[in-house]
C-alpha atoms as a PDB file:
ATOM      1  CA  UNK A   1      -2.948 -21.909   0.251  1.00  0.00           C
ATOM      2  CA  UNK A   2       0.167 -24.114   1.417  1.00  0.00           C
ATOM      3  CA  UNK A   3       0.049 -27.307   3.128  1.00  0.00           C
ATOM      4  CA  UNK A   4       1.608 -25.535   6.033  1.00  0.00           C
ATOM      5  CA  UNK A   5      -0.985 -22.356   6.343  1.00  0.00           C
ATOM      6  CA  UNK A   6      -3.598 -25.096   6.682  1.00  0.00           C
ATOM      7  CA  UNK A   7      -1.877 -26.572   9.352  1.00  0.00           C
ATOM      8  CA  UNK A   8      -1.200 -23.182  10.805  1.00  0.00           C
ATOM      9  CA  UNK A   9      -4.793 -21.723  10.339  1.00  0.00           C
ATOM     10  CA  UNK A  10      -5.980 -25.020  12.002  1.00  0.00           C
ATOM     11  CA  UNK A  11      -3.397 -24.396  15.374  1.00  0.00           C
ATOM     12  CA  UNK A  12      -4.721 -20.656  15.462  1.00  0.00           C
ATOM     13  CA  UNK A  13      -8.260 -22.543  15.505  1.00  0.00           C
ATOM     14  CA  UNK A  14      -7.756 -25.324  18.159  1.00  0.00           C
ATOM     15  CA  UNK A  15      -5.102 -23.351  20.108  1.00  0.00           C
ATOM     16  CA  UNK A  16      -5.776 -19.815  19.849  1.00  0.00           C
ATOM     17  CA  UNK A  17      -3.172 -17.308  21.192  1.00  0.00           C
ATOM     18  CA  UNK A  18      -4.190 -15.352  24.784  1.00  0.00           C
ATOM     19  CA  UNK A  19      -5.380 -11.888  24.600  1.00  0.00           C
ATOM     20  CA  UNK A  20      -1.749  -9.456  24.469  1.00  0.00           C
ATOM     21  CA  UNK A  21      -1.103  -8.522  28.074  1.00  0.00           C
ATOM     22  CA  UNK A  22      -0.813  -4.810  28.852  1.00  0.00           C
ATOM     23  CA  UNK A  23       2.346  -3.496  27.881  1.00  0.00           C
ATOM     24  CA  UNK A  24       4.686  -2.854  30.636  1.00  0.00           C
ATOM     25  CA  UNK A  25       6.973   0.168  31.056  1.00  0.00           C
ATOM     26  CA  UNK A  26      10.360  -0.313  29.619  1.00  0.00           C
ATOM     27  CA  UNK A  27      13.111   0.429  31.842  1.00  0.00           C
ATOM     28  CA  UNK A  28      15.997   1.929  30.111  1.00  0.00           C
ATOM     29  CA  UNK A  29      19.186   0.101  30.845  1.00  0.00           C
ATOM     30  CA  UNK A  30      21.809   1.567  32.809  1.00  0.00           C
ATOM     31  CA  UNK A  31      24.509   3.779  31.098  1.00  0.00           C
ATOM     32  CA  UNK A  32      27.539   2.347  31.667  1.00  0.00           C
ATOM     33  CA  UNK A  33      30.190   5.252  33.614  1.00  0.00           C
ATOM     34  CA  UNK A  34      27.180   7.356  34.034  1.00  0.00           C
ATOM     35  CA  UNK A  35      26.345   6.813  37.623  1.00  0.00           C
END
């Protein structure tokens, strides 16, 4: 275990990430010359 997965375990600890948020819809892009 590296120096920096220390350091990293220890940001999950103090800061750890927000929940996911719901996954939003994609929107498909726009064909281009299709309108």
């Amino acid at each position: 275990m590296g120096r920096a997965d220390v350091d990293h375990w220890y940001q999950l600890k103090l800061n750890p990430s927000p929940p996911a948020p719901l996954p939003t819809p994609l929107v498909p892009p726009y064909k281009r010359g299709d309108d």
